[in-house]
Protein backbone atom coordinates (compact mmCIF):
# COMPACT_ATOMS: atom_id res chain seq x y z
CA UNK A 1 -37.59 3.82 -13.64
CA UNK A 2 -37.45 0.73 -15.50
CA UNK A 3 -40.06 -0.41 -18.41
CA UNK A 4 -39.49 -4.19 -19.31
CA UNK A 5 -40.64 -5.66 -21.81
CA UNK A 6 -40.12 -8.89 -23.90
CA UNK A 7 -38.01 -7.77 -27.66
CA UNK A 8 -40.60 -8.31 -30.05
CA UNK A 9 -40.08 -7.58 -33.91
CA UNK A 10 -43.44 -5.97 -34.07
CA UNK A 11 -43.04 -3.19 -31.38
CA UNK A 12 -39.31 -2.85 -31.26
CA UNK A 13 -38.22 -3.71 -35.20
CA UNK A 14 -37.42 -0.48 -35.74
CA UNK A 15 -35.43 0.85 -32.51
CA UNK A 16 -31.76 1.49 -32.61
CA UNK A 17 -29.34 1.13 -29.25
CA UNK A 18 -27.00 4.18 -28.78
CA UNK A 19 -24.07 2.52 -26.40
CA UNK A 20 -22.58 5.59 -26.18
CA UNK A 21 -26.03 7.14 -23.91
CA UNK A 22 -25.94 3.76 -22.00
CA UNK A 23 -26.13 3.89 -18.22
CA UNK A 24 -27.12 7.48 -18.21
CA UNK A 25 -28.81 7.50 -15.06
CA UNK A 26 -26.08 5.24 -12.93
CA UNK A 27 -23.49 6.36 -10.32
CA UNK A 28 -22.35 2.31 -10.52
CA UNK A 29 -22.15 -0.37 -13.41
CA UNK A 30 -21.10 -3.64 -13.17
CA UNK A 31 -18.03 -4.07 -14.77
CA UNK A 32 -16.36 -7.84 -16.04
CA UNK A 33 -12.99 -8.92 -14.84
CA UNK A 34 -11.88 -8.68 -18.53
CA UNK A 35 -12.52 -5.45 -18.69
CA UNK A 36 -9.99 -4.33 -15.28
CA UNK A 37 -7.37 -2.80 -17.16
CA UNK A 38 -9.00 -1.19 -19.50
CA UNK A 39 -11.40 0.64 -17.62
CA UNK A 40 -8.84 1.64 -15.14
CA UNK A 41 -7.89 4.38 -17.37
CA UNK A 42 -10.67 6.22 -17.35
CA UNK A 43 -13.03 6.12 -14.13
CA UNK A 44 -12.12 4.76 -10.15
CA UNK A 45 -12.82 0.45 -9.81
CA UNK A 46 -13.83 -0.64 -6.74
CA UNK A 47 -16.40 -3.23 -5.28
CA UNK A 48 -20.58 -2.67 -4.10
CA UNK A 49 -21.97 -5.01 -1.59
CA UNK A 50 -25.31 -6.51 -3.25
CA UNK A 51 -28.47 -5.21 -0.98
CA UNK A 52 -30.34 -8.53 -1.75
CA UNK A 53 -27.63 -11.60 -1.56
CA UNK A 54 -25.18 -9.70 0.65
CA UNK A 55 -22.49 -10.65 -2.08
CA UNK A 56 -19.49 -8.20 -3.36
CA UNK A 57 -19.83 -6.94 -7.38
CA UNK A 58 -16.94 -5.33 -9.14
CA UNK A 59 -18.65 -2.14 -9.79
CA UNK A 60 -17.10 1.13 -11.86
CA UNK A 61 -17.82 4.48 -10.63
CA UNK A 62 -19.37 6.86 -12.80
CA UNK A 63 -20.53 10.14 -10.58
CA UNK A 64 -19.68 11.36 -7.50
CA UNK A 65 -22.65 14.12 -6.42
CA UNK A 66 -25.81 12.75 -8.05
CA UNK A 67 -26.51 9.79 -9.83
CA UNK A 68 -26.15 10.78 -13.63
CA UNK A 69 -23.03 9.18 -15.38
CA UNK A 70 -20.34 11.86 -15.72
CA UNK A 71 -18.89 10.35 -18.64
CA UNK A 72 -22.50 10.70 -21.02
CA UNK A 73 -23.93 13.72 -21.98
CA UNK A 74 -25.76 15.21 -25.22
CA UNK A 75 -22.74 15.88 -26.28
CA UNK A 76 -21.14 12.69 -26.55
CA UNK A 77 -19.33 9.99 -24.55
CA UNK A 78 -16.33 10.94 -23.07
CA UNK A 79 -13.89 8.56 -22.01
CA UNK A 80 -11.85 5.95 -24.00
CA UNK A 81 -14.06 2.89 -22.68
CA UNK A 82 -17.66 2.22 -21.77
CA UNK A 83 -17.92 -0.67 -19.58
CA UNK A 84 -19.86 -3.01 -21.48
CA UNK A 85 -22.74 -3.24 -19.25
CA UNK A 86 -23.72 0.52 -19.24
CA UNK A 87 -23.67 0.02 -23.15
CA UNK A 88 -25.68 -2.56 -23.22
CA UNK A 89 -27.86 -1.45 -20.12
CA UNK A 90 -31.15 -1.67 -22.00
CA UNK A 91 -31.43 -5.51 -22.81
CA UNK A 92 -31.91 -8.10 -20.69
CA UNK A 93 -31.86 -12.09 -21.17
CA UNK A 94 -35.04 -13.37 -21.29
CA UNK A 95 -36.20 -16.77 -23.44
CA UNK A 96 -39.80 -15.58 -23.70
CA UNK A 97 -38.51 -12.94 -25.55
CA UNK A 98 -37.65 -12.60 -29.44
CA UNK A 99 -33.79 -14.21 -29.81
CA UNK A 100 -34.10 -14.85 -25.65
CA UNK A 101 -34.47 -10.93 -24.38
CA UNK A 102 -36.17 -8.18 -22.76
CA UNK A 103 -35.84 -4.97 -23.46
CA UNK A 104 -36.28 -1.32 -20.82
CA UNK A 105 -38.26 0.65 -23.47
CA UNK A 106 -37.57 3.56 -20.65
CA UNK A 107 -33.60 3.56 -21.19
CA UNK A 108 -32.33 6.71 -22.30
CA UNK A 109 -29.64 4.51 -25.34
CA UNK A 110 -32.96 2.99 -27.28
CA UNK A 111 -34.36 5.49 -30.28
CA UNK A 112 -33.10 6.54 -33.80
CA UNK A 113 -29.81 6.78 -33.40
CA UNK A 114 -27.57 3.53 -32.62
CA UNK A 115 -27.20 0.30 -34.21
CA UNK A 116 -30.53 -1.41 -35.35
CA UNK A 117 -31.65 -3.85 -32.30
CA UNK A 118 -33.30 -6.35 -35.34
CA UNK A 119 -31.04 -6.90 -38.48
CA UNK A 120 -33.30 -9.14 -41.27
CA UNK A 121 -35.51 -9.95 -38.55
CA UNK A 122 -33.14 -10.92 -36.12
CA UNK A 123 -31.47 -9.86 -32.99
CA UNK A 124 -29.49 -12.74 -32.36
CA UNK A 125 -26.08 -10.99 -31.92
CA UNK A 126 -27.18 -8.97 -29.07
CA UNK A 127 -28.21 -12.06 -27.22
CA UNK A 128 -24.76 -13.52 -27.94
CA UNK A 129 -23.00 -10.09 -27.14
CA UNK A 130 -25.08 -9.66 -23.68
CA UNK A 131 -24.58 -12.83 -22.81
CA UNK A 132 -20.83 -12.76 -23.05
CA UNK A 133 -21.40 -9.32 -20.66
CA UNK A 134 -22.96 -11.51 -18.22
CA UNK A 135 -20.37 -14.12 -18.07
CA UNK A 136 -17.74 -12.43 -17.66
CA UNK A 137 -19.65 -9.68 -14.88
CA UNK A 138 -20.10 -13.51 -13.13
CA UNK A 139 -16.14 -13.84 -13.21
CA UNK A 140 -15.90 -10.38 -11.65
CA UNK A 141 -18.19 -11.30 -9.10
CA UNK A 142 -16.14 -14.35 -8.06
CA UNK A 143 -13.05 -11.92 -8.21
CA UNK A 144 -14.72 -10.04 -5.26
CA UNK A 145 -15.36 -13.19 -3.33
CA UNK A 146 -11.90 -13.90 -3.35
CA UNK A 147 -10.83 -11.08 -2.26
CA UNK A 148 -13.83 -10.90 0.31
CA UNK A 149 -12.62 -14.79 1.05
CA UNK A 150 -9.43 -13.82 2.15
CA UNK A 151 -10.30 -11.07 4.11
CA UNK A 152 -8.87 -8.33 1.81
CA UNK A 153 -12.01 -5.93 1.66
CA UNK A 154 -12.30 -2.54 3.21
CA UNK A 155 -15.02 0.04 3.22
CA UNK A 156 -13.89 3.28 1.22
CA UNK A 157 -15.32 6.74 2.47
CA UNK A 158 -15.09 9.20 -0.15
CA UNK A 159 -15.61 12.60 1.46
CA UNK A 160 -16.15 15.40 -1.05
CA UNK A 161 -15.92 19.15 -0.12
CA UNK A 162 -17.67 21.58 -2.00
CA UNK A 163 -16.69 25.48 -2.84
CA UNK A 164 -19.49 26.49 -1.03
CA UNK A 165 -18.28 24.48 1.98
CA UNK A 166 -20.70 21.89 2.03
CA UNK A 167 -19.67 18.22 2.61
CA UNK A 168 -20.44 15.02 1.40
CA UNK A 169 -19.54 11.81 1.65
CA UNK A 170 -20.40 8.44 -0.38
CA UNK A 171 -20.30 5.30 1.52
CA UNK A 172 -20.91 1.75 0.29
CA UNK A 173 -17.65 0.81 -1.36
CA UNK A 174 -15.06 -1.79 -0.99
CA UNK A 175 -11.80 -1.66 -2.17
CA UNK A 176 -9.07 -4.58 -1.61
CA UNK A 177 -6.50 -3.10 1.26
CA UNK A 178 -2.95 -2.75 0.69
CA UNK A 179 -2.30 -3.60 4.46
CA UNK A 180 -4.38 -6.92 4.36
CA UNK A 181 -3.14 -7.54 1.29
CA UNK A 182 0.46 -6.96 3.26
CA UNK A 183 -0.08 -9.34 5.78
CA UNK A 184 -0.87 -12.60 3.97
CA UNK A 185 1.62 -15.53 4.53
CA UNK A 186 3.78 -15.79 1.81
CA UNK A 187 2.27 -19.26 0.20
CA UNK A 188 -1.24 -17.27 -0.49
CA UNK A 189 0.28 -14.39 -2.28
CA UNK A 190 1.74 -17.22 -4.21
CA UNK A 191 -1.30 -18.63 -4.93
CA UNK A 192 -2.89 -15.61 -5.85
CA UNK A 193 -0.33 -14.67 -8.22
CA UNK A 194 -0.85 -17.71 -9.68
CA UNK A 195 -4.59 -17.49 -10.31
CA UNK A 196 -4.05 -14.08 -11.45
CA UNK A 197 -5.55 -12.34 -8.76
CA UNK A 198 -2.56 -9.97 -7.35
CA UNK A 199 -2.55 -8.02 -10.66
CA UNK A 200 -6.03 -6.96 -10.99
CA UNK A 201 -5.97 -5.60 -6.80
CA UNK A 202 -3.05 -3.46 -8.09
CA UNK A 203 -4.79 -1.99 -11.09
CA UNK A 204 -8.04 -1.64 -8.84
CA UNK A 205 -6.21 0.49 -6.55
CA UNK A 206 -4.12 2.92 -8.64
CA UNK A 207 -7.65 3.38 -10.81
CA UNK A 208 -8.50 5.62 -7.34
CA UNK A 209 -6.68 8.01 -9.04
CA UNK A 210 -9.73 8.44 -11.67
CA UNK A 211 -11.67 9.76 -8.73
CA UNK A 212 -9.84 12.98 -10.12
CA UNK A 213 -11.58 12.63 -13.53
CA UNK A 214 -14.56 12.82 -11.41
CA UNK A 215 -14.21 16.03 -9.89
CA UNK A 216 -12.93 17.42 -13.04
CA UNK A 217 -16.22 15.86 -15.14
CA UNK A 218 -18.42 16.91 -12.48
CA UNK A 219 -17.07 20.67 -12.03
CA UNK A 220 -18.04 21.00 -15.60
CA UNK A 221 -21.07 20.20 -15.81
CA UNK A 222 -22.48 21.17 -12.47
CA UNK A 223 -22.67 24.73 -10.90
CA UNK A 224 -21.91 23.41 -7.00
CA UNK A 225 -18.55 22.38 -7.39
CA UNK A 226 -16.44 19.88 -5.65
CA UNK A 227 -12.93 21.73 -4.49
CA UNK A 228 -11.49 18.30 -2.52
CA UNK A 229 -11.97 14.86 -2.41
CA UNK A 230 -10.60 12.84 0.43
CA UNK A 231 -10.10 8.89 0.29
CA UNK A 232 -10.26 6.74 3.49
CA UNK A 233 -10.06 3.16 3.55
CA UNK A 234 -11.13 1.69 6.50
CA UNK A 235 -8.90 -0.48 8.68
């Protein structure tokens, strides 16, 4: 549950941001098309359809069973990158607000600990840093439609077994399909090399291997634990 409010020096001049306990309570973040290869080598990249507009989002996924990120805990943050979204997770831009933001007084990274949101009165670089975010989660997003344009987008079933025997199975994910890719005449996978959009569909796929890290993050932290996951892409 979300608390918004506009950043104001009175009420919030003394709160910190913790990235490192951003995005706590999120199975998906956004992720920026800058940031492809270096989130790759920690978590699975793939794409969410957005509920409201219908569009594709480059998305990272950070839990499997449940929604709490796998990679945050009280003990720390443990991968080697934090999408920059989930870090900055509690701000939002806003011009009513002080230095043009909002803030979620109700996200888990705002407290003591962290960097100070106001420095001499001012919290100017966060509205420079979160604004970078969104520009380059915008370039992600027209990434996706590319790929979407094209016709390279499949639905990806993750099934997971558990010990006990249970199953379950996440659906609402898109990944970009080797055999669509495949089939493209020859002068668009020119084009898309190009514009730099072959590379990032090969690093998005072979980050399905994170899915691993998953099971492995989840299984120790969480008494019912996953013994398989299965990947299906749809044709």
């Amino acid at each position: 549950m979300t608390r918004l409010r506009l950043l104001d020096a009175t009420r919030h001049g003394a709160l910190h941001l913790d990235r490192a306990r951003g995005g706590a309570r999120r199975r998906l973040v956004p992720l920026g098309r800058g940031e492809i290869a270096f989130a790759a080598a920690d978590m699975p990249l793939c794409f969410a359809k957005d509920a409201q507009t219908g569009r594709f989002e480059l998305v990272a996924l950070l839990a499997l069973a449940g929604e709490n990120n796998l990679f945050t805990s009280p003990a720390g943050y443990h991968a080697t990158y934090q999408p920059r979204a989930a870090g900055l997770g509690a701000l939002r831009l806003d011009p009513a607000g002080a230095d043009g933001l909002a803030v979620d007084e109700a996200d888990a990274s705002l407290g003591g600990a962290g960097d100070a949101l106001f420095t001499d009165g001012s919290a100017a670089r966060w509205q420079a840093e979160l604004r970078a975010v969104v520009d380059d989660v915008v370039a992600g997003r027209a990434l996706a439609e590319v790929y979407a344009r094209r016709g390279l987008l499949r639905p990806l079933r993750i099934t997971l077994t558990m010990v006990e025997g249970d199953g379950q199975v996440l659906d609402g994910l898109y990944v970009v399909a080797d055999a669509a890719l495949a089939e493209l005449p020859d002068a668009d996978i020119v084009a898309m090399h190009r514009a730099d959009e072959l590379a990032p569909a090969a690093i998005l796929t072979a980050s399905l291997a994170q899915v691993e890290r998953l099971r492995q993050l989840h299984n120790a932290r969480y008494p019912q634990q996953i013994a398989t996951i299965g990947l299906a892409v749809a044709d």
